[in-house]
Protein backbone atom coordinates (compact mmCIF):
# COMPACT_ATOMS: atom_id res chain seq x y z
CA UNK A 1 0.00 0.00 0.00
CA UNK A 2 1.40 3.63 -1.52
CA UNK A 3 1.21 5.78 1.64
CA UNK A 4 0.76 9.91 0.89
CA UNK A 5 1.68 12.64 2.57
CA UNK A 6 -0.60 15.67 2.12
CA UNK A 7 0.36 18.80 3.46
CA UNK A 8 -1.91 20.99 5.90
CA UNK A 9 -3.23 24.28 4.64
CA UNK A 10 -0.62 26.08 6.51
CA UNK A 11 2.27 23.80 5.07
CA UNK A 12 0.72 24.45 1.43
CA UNK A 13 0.28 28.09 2.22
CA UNK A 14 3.79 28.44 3.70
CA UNK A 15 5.04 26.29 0.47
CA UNK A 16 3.07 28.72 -2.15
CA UNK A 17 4.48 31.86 -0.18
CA UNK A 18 8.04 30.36 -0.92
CA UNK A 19 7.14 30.20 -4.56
CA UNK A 20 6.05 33.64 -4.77
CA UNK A 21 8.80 34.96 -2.96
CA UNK A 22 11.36 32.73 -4.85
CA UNK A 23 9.91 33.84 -8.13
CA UNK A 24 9.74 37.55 -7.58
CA UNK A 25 12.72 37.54 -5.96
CA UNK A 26 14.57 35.93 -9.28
CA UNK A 27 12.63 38.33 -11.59
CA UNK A 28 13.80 41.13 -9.47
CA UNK A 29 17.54 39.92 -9.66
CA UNK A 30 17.50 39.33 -13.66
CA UNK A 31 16.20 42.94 -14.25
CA UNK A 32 18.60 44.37 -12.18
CA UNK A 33 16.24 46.06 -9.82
CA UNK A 34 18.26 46.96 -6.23
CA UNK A 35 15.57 49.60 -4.99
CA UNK A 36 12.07 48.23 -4.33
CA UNK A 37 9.00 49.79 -2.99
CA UNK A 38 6.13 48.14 -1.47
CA UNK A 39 2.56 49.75 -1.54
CA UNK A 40 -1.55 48.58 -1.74
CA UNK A 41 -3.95 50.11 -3.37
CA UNK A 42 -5.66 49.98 0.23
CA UNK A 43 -4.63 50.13 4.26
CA UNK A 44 -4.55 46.83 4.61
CA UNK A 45 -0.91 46.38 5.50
CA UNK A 46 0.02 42.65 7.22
CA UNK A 47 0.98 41.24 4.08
CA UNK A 48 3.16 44.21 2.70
CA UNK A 49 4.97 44.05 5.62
CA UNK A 50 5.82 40.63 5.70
CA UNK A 51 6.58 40.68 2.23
CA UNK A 52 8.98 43.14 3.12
CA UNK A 53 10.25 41.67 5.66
CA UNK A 54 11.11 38.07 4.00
CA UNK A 55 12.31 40.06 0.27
CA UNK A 56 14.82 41.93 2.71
CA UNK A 57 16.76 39.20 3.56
CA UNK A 58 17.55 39.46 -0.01
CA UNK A 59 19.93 42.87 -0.46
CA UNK A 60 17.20 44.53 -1.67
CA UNK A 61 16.46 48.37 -0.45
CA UNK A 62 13.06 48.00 0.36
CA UNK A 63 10.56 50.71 0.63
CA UNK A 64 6.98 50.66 2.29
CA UNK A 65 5.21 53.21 -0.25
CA UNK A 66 1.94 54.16 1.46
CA UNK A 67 -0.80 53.44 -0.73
CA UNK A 68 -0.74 56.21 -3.84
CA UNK A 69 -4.64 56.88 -4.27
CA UNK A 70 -4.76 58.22 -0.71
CA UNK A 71 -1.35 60.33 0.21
CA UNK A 72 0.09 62.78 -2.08
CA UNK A 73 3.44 61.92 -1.26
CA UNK A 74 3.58 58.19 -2.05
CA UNK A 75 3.93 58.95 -6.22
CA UNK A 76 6.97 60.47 -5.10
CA UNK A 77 8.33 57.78 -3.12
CA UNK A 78 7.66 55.29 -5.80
CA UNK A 79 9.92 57.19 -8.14
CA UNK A 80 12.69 57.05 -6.41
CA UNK A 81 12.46 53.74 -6.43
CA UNK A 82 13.89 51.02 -9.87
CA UNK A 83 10.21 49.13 -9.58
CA UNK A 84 7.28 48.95 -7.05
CA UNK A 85 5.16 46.06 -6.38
CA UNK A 86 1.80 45.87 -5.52
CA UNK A 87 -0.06 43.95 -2.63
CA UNK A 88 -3.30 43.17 -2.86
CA UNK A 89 -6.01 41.35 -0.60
CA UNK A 90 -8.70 39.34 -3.10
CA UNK A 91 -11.84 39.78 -2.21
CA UNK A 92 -11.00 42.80 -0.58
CA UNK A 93 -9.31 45.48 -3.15
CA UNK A 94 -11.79 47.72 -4.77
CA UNK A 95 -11.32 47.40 -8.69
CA UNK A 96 -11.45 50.77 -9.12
CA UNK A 97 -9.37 51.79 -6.50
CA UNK A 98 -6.49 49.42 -7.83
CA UNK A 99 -7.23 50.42 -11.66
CA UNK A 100 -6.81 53.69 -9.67
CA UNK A 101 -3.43 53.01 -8.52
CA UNK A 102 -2.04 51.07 -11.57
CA UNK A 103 -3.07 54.57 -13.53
CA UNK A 104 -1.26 56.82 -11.11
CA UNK A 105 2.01 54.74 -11.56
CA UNK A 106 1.87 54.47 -14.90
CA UNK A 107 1.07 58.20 -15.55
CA UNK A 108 3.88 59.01 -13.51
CA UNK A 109 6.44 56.38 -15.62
CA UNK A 110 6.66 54.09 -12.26
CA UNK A 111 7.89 50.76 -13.18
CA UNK A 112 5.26 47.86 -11.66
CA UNK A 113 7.83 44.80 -10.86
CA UNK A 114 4.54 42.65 -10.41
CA UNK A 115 1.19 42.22 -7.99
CA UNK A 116 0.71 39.61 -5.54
CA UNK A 117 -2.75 38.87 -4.77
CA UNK A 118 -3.52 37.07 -1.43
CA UNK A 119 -6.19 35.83 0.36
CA UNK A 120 -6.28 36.10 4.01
C-alpha cells in the first residue's frame, strides 16, 4: 500500500508563499532592480509588511510606499524607487481603486515589478 503525505493548509500556504517569494525575488535579480518599494492600493498592511520583511533578507532596499490613491506623497516615493510592487487582498481590493493606482504609476512612468494577490 502507496502511503501519501498531504500537506496541511498552513504547510501548502507556507510552500506557495516560498514560490512567490522565490519567483519575484529571481525576476527582481534578472532585471537588475536593487531599490524596491512596497505599496496597496488599500490600508490593509500585514501582508506588505511581511513581504517586506522576507524580500529583505535578499539585499534589496526595500521601501513601504503608502498606498498612492490616498497620500500625495507616495507617487513620489515610488519614483525614487527602480520598480514597485503591488499587494493586494482578493476579495478585498476595490477594482477601481487598484485600476486607480495602476493609472497613477503608470502616468507618472513608475515601473510595476509585479502584484501579488492574497487571500487572508
Amino acid at each position: 500500500m502507496r502511503s501519501e503525505y498531504k500537506l496541511s493548509k498552513m504547510e501548502r500556504q507556507e510552500e506557495e508563499w516560498r514560490f512567490v517569494l522565490s519567483n519575484l525575488t529571481d525576476e527582481l535579480k534578472e532585471k537588475g532592480y536593487k531599490k524596491v518599494g512596497v505599496t496597496t492600493s488599500t490600508k490593509s498592511r500585514a501582508f506588505t509588511e511581511a513581504l517586506m520583511e522576507n524580500l529583505g533578507n535578499e539585499n534589496f532596499e526595500l521601501k513601504e510606499i503608502k498606498p498612492v490613491v490616498i497620500y500625495s506623497d507616495a507617487i513620489k516615493q515610488a519614483k525614487q524607487c527602480d520598480a514597485v510592487i503591488l499587494v493586494e487582498r482578493y476579495g478585498f481590493t476595490e477594482h477601481n481603486m487598484f485600476e486607480k493606482t495602476i493609472n497613477l504609476l503608470r502616468e507618472n512612468e513608475v515601473r510595476i515589478a509585479g502584484v501579488i494577490a492574497f487571500k487572508a
